[in-house]
PDB file of N, CA and C in Angstrom:
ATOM      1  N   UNK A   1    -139.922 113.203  20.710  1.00  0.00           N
ATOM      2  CA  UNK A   1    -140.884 112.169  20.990  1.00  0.00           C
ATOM      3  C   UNK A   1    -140.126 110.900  21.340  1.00  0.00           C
ATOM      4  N   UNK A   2    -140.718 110.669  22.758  1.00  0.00           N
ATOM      5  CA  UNK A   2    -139.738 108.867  22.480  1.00  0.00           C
ATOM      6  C   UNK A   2    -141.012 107.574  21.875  1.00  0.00           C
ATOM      7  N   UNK A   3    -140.203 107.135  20.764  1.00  0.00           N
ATOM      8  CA  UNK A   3    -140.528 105.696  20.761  1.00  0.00           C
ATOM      9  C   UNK A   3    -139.968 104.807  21.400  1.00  0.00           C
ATOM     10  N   UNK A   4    -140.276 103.124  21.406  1.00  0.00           N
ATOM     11  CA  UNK A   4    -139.918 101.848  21.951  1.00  0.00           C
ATOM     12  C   UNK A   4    -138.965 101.897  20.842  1.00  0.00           C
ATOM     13  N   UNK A   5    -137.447 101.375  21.632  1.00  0.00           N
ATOM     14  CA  UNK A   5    -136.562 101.372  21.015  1.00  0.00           C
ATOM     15  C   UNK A   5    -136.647  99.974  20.336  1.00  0.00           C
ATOM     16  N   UNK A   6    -137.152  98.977  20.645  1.00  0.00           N
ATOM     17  CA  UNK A   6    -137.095  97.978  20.775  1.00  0.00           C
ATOM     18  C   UNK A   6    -138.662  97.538  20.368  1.00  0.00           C
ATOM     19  N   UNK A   7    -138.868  95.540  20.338  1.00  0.00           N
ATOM     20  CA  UNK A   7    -139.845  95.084  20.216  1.00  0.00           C
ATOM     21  C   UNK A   7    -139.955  94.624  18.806  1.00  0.00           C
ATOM     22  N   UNK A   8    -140.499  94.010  18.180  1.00  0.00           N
ATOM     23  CA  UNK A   8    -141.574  93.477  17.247  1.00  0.00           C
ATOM     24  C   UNK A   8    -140.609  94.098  16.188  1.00  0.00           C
ATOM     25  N   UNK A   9    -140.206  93.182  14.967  1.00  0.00           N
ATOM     26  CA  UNK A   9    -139.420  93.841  14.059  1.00  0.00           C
ATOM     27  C   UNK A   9    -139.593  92.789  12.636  1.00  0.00           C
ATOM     28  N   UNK A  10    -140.071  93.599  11.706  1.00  0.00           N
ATOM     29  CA  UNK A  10    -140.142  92.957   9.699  1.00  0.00           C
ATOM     30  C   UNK A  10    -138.505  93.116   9.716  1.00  0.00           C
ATOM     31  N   UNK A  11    -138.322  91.977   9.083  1.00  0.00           N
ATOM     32  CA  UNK A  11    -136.700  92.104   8.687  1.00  0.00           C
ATOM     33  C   UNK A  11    -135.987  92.533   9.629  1.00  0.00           C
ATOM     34  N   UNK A  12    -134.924  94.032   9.444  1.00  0.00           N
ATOM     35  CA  UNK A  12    -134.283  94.766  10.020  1.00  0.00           C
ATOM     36  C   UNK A  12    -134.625  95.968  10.189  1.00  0.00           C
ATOM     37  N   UNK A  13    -136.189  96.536   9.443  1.00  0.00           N
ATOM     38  CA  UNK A  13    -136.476  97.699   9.989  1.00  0.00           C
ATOM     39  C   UNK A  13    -137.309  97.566  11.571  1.00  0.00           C
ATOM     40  N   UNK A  14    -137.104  98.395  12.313  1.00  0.00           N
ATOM     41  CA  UNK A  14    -138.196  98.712  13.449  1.00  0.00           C
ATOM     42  C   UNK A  14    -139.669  98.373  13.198  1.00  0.00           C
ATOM     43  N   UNK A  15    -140.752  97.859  14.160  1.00  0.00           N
ATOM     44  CA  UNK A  15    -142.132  97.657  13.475  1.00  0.00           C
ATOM     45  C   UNK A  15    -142.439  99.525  13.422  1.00  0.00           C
ATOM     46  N   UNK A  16    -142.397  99.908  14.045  1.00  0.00           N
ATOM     47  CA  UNK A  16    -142.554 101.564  14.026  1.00  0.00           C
ATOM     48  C   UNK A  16    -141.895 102.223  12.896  1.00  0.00           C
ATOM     49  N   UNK A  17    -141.126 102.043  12.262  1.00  0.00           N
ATOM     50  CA  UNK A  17    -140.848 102.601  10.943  1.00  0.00           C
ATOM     51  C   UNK A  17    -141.803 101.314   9.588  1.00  0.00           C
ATOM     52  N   UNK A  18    -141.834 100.199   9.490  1.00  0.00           N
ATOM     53  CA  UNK A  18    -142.797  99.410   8.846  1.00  0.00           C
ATOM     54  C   UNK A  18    -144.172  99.674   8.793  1.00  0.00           C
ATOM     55  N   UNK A  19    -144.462 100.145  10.139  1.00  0.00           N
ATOM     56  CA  UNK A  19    -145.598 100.622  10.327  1.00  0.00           C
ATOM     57  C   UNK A  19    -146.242 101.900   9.106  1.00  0.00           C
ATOM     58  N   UNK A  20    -145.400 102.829  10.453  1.00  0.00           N
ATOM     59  CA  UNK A  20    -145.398 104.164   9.509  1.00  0.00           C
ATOM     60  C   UNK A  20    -145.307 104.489   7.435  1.00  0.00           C
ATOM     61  N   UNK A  21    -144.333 103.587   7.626  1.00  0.00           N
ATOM     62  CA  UNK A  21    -143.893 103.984   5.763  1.00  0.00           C
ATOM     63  C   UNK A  21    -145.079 103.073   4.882  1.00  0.00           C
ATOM     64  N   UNK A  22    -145.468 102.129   5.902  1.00  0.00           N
ATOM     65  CA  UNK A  22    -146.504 101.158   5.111  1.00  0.00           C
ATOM     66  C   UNK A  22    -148.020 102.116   5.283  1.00  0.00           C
ATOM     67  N   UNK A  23    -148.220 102.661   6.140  1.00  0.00           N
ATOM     68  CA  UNK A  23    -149.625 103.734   6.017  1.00  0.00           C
ATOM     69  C   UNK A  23    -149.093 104.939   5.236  1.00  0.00           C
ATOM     70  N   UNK A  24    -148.260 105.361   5.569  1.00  0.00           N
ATOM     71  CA  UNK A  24    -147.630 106.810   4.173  1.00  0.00           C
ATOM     72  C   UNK A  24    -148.136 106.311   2.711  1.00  0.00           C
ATOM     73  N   UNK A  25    -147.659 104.510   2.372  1.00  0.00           N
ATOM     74  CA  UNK A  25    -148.024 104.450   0.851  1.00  0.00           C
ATOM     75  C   UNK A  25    -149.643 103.957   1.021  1.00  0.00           C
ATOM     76  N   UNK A  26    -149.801 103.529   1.916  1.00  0.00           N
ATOM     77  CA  UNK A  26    -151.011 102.907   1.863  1.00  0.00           C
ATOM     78  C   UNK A  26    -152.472 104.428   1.840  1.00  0.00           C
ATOM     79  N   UNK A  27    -152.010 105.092   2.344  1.00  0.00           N
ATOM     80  CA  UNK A  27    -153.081 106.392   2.806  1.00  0.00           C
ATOM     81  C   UNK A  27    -152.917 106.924   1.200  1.00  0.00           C
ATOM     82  N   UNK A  28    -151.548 106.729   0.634  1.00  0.00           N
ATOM     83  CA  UNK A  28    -151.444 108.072  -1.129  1.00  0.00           C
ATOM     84  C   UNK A  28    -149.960 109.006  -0.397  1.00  0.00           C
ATOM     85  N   UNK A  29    -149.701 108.626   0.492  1.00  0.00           N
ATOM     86  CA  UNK A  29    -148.410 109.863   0.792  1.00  0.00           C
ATOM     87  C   UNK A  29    -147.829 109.965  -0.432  1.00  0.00           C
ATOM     88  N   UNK A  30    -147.447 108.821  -1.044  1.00  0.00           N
ATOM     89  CA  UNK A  30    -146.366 108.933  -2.559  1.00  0.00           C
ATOM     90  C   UNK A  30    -146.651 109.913  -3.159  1.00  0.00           C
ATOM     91  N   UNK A  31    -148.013 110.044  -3.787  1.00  0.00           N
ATOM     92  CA  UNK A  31    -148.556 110.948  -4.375  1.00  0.00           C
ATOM     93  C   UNK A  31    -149.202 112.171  -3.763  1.00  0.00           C
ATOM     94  N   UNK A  32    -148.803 112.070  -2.647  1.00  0.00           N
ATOM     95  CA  UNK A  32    -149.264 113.554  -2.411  1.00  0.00           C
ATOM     96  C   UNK A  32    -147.967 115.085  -2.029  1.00  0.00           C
ATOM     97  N   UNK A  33    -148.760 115.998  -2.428  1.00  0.00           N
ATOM     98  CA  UNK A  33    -147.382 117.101  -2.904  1.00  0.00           C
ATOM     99  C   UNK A  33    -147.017 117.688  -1.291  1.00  0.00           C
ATOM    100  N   UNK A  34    -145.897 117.651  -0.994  1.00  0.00           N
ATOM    101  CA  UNK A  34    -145.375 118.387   0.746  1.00  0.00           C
ATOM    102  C   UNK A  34    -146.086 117.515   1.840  1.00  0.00           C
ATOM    103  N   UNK A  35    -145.831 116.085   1.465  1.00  0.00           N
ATOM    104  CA  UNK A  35    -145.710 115.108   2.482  1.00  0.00           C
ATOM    105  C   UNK A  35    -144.970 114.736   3.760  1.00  0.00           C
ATOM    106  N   UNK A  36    -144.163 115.770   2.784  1.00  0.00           N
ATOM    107  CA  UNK A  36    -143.306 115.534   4.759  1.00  0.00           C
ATOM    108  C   UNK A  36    -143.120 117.160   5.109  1.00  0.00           C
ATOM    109  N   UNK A  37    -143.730 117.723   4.433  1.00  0.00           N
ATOM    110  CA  UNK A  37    -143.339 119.115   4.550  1.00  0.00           C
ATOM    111  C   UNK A  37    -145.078 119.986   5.643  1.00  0.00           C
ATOM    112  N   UNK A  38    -146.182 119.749   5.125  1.00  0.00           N
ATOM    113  CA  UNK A  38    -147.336 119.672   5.977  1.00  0.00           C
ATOM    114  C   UNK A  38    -147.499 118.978   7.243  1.00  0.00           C
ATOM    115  N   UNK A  39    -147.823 120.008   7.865  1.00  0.00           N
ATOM    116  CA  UNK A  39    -148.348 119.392   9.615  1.00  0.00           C
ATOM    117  C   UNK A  39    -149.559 118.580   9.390  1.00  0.00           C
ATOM    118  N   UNK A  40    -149.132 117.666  10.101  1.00  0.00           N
ATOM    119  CA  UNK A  40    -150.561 116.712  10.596  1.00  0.00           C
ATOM    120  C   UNK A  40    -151.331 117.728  11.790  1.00  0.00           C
ATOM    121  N   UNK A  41    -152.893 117.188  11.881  1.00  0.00           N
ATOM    122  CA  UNK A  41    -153.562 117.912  13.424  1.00  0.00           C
ATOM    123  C   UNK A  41    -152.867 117.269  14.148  1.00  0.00           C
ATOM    124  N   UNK A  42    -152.607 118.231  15.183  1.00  0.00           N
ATOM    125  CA  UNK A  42    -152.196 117.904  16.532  1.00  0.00           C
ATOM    126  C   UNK A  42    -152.617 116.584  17.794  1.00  0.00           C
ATOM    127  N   UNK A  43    -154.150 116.673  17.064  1.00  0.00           N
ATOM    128  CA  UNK A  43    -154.821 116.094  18.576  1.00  0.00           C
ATOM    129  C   UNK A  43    -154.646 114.183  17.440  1.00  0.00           C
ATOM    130  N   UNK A  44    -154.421 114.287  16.484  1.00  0.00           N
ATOM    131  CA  UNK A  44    -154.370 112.752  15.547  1.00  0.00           C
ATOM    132  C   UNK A  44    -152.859 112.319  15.961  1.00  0.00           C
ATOM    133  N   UNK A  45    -152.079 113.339  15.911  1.00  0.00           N
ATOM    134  CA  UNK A  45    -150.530 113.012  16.551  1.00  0.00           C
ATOM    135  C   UNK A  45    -150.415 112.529  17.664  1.00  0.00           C
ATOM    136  N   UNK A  46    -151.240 113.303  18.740  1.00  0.00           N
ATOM    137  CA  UNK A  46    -150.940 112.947  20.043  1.00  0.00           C
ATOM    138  C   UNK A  46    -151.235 111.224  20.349  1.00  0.00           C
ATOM    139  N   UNK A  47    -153.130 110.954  19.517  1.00  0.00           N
ATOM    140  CA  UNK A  47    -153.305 110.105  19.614  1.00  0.00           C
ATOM    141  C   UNK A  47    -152.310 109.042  19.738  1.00  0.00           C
ATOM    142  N   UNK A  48    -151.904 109.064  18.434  1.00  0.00           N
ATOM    143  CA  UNK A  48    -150.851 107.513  18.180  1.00  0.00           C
ATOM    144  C   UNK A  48    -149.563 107.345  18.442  1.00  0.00           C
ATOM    145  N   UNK A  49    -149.225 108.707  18.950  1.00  0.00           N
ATOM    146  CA  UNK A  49    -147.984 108.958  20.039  1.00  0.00           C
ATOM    147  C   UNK A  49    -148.279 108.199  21.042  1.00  0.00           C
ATOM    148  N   UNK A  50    -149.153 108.250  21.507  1.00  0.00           N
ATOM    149  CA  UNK A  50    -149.625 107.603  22.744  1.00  0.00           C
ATOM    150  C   UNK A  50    -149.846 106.170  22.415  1.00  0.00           C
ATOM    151  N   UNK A  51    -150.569 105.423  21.734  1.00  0.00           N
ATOM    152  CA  UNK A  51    -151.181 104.609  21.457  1.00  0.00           C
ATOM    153  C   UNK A  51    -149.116 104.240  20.877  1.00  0.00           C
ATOM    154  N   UNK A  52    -148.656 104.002  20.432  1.00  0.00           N
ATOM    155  CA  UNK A  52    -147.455 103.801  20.059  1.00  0.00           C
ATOM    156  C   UNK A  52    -146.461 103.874  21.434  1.00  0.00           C
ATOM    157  N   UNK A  53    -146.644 104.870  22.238  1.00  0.00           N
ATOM    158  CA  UNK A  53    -145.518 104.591  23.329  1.00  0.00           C
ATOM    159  C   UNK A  53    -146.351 103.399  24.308  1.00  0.00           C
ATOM    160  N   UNK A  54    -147.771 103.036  23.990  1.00  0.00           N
ATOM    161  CA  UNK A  54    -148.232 101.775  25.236  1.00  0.00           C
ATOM    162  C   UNK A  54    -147.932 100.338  24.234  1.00  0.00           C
ATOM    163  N   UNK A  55    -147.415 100.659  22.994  1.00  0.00           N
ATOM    164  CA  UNK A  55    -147.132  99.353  22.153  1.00  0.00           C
ATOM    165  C   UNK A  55    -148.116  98.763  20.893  1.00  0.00           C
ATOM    166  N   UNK A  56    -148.813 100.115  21.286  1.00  0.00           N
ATOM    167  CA  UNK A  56    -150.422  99.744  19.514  1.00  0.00           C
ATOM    168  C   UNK A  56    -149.633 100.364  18.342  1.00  0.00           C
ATOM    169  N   UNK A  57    -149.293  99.376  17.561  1.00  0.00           N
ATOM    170  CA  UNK A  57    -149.099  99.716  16.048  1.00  0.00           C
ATOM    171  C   UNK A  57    -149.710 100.456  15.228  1.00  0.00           C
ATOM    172  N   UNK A  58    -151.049  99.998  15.383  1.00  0.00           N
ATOM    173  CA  UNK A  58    -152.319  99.617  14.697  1.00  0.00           C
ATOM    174  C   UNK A  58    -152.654 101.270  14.585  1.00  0.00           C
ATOM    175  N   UNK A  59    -152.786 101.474  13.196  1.00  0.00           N
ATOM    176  CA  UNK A  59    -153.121 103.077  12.802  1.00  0.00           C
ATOM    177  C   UNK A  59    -154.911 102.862  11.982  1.00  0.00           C
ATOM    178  N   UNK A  60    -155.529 102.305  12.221  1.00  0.00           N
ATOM    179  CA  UNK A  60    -156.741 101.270  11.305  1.00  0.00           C
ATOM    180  C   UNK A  60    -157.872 103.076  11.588  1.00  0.00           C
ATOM    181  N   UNK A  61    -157.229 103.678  12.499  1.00  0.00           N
ATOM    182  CA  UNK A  61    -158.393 104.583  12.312  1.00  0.00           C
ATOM    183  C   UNK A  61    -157.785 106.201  11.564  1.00  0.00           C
ATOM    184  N   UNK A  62    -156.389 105.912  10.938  1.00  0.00           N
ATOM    185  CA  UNK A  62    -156.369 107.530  10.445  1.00  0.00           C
ATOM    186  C   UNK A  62    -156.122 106.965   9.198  1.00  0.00           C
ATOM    187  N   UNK A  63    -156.772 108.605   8.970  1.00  0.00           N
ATOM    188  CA  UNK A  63    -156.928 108.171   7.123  1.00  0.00           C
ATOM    189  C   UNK A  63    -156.636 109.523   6.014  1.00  0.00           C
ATOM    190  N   UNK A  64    -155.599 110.283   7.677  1.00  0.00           N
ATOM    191  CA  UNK A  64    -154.306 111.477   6.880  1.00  0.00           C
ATOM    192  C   UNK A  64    -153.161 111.035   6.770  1.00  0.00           C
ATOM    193  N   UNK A  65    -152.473 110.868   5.504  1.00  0.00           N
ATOM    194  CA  UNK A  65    -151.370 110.035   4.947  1.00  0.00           C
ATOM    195  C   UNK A  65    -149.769 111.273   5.974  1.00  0.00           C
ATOM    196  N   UNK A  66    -150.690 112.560   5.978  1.00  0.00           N
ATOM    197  CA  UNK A  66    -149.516 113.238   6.990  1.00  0.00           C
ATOM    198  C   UNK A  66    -149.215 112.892   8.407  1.00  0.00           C
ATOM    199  N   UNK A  67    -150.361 112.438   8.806  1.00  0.00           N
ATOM    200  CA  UNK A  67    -149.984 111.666  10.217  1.00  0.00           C
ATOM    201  C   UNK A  67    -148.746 110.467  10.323  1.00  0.00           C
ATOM    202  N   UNK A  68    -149.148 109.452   9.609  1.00  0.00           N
ATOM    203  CA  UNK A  68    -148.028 108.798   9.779  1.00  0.00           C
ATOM    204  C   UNK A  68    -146.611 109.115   9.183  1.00  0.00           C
ATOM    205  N   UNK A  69    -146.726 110.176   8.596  1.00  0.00           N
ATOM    206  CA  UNK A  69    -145.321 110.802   7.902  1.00  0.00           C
ATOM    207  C   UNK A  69    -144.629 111.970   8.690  1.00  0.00           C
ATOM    208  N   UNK A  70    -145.550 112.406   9.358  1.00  0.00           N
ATOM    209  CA  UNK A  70    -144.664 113.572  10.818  1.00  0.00           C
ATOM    210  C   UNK A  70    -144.529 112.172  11.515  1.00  0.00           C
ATOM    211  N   UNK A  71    -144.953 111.469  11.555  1.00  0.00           N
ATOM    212  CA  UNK A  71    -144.434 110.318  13.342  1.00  0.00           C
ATOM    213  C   UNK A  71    -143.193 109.952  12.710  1.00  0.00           C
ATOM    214  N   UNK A  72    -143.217 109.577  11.288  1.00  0.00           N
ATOM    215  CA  UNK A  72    -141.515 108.867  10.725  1.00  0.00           C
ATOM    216  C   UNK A  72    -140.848 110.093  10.770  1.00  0.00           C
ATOM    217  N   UNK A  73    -141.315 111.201  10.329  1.00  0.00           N
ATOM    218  CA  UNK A  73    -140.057 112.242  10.461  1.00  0.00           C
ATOM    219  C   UNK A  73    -139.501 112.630  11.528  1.00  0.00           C
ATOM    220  N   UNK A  74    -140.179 112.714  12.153  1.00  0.00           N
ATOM    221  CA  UNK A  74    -140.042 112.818  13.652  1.00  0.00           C
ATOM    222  C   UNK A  74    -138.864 111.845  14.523  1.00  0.00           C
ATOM    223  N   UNK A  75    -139.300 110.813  14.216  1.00  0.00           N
ATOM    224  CA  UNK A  75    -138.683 108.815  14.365  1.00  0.00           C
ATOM    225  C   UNK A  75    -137.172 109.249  13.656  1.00  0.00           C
ATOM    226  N   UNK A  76    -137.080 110.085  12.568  1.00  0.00           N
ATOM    227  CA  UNK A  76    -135.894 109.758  11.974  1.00  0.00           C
ATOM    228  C   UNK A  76    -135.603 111.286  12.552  1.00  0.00           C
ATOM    229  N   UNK A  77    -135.428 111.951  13.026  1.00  0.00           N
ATOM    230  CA  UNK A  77    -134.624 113.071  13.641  1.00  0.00           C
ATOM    231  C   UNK A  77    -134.678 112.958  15.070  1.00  0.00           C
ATOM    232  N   UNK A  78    -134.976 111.847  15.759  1.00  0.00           N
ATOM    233  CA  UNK A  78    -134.658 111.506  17.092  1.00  0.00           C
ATOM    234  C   UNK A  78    -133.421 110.683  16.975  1.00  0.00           C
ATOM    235  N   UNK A  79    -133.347 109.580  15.826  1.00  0.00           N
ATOM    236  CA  UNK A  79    -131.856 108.991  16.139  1.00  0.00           C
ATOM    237  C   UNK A  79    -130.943 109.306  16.502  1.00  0.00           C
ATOM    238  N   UNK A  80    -130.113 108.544  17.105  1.00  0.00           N
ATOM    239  CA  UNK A  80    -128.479 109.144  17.356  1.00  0.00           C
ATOM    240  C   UNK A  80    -127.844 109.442  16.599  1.00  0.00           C
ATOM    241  N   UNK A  81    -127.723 108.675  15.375  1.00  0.00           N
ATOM    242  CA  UNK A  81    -126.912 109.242  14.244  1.00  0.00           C
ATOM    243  C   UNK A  81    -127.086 109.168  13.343  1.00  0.00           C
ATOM    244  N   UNK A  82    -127.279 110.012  12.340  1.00  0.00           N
ATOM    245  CA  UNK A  82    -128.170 110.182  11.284  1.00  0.00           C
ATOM    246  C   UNK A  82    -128.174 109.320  10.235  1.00  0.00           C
ATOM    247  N   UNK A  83    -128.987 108.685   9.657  1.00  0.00           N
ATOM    248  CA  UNK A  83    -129.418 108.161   8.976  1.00  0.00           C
ATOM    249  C   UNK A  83    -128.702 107.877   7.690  1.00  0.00           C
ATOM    250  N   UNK A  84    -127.802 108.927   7.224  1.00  0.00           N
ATOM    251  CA  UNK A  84    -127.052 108.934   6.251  1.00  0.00           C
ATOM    252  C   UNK A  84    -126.116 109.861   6.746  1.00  0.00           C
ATOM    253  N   UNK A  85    -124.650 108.705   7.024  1.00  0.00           N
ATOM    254  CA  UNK A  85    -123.570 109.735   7.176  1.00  0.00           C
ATOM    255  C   UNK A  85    -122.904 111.036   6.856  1.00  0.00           C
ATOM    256  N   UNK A  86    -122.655 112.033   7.650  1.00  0.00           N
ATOM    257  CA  UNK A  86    -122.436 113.073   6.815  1.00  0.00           C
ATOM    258  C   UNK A  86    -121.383 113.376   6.068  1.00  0.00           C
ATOM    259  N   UNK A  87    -120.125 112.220   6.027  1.00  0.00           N
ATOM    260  CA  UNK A  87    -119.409 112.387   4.951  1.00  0.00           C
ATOM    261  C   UNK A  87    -119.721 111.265   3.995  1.00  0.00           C
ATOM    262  N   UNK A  88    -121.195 111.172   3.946  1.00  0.00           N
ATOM    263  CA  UNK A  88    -121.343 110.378   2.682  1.00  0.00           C
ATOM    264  C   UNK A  88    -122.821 111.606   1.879  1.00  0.00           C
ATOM    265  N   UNK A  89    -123.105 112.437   2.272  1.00  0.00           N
ATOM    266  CA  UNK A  89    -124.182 112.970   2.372  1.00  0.00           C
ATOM    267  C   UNK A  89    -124.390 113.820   0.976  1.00  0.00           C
ATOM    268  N   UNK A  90    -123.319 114.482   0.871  1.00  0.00           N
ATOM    269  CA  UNK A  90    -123.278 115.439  -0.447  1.00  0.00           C
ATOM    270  C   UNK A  90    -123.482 114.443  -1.907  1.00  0.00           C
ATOM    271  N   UNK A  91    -122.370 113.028  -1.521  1.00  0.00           N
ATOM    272  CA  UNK A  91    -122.364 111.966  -2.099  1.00  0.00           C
ATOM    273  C   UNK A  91    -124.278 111.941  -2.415  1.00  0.00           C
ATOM    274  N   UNK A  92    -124.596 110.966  -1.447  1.00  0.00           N
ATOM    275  CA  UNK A  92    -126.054 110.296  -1.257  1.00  0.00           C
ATOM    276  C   UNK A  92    -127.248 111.625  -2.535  1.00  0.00           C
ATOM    277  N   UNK A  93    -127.055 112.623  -2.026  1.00  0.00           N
ATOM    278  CA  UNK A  93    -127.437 113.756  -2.863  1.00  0.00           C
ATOM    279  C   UNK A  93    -127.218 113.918  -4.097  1.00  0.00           C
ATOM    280  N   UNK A  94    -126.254 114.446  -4.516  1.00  0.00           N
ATOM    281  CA  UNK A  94    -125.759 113.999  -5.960  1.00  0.00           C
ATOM    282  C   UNK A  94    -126.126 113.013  -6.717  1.00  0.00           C
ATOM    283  N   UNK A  95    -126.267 111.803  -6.153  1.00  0.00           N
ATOM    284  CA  UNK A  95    -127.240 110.868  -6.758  1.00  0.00           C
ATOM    285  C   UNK A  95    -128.666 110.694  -6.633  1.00  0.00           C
ATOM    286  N   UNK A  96    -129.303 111.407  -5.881  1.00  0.00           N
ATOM    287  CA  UNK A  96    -130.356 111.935  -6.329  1.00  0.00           C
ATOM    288  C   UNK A  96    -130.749 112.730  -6.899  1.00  0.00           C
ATOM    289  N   UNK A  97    -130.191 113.365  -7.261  1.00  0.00           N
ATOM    290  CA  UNK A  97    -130.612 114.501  -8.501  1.00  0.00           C
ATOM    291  C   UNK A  97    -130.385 113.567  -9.566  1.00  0.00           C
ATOM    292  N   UNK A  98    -129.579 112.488  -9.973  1.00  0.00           N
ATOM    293  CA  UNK A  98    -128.668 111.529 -11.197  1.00  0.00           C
ATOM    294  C   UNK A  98    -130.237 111.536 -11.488  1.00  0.00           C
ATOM    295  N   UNK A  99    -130.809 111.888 -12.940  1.00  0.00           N
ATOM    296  CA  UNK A  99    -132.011 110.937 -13.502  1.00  0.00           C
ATOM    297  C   UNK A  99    -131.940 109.437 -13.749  1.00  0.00           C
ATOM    298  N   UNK A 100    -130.133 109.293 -14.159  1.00  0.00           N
ATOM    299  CA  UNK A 100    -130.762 107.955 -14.471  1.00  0.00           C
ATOM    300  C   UNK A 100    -130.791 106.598 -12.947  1.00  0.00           C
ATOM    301  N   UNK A 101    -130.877 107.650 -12.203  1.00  0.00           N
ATOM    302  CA  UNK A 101    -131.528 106.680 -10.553  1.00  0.00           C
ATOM    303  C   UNK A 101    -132.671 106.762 -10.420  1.00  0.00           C
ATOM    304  N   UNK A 102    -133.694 107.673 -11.210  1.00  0.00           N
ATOM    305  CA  UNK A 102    -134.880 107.528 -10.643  1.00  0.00           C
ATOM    306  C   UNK A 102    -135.798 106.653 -11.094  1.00  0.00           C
ATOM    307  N   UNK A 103    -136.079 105.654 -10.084  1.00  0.00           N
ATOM    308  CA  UNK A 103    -137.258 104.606 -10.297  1.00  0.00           C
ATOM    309  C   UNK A 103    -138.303 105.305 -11.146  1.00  0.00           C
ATOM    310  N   UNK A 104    -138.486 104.650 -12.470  1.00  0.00           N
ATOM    311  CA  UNK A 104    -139.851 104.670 -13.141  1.00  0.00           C
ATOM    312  C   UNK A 104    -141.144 103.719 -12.632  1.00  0.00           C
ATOM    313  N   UNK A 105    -142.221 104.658 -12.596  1.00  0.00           N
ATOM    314  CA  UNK A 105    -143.230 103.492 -11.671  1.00  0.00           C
ATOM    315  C   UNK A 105    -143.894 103.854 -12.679  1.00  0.00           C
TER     316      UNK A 105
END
């Protein structure tokens, strides 16, 4: 999928990743089980694929927390280079399994 590489940016993330991760918590993604692992419908994807490559942010009409979580997964396996280096990776891992890293909410 291409996104706008560019444009409109919170801080240092992309508005297209702000976007996205802000409707994931906002829809319940946190809490919901195989969030990034479940397909969104097809024809809700295409939508805001589209609506996203003409420059609309604006997700005000879906209200499946998997939609905007296939567009970020998606967003993050198009980069050039991955997201977390791969000789830092086994590292990055290992500390996620560490309990005493995991945020208590």
């Amino acid at each position: 999928m291409q996104f706008p590489q560019s444009g409109p940016k919170r801080g240092l993330l992309p508005q297209l990743v702000w976007t996205l991760s802000s409707a994931v918590r906002r829809l319940g993604g946190c809490k919901t089980e195989g969030i990034f692992r479940i397909s969104a419908p097809s024809g809700e994807l295409e939508a805001v694929k589209n609506a996203f490559s003409n420059g609309d942010y604006r997700l005000d009409g879906v209200a499946n927390c998997h939609v905007p979580a296939a567009l970020l997964k998606d967003w993050l396996r198009g980069l050039k280079d991955p997201l977390i280096p791969r000789e830092m990776y086994d590292e990055c891992t290992n500390l996620a399994k560490d309990k005493r890293w995991i945020q208590r909410t």
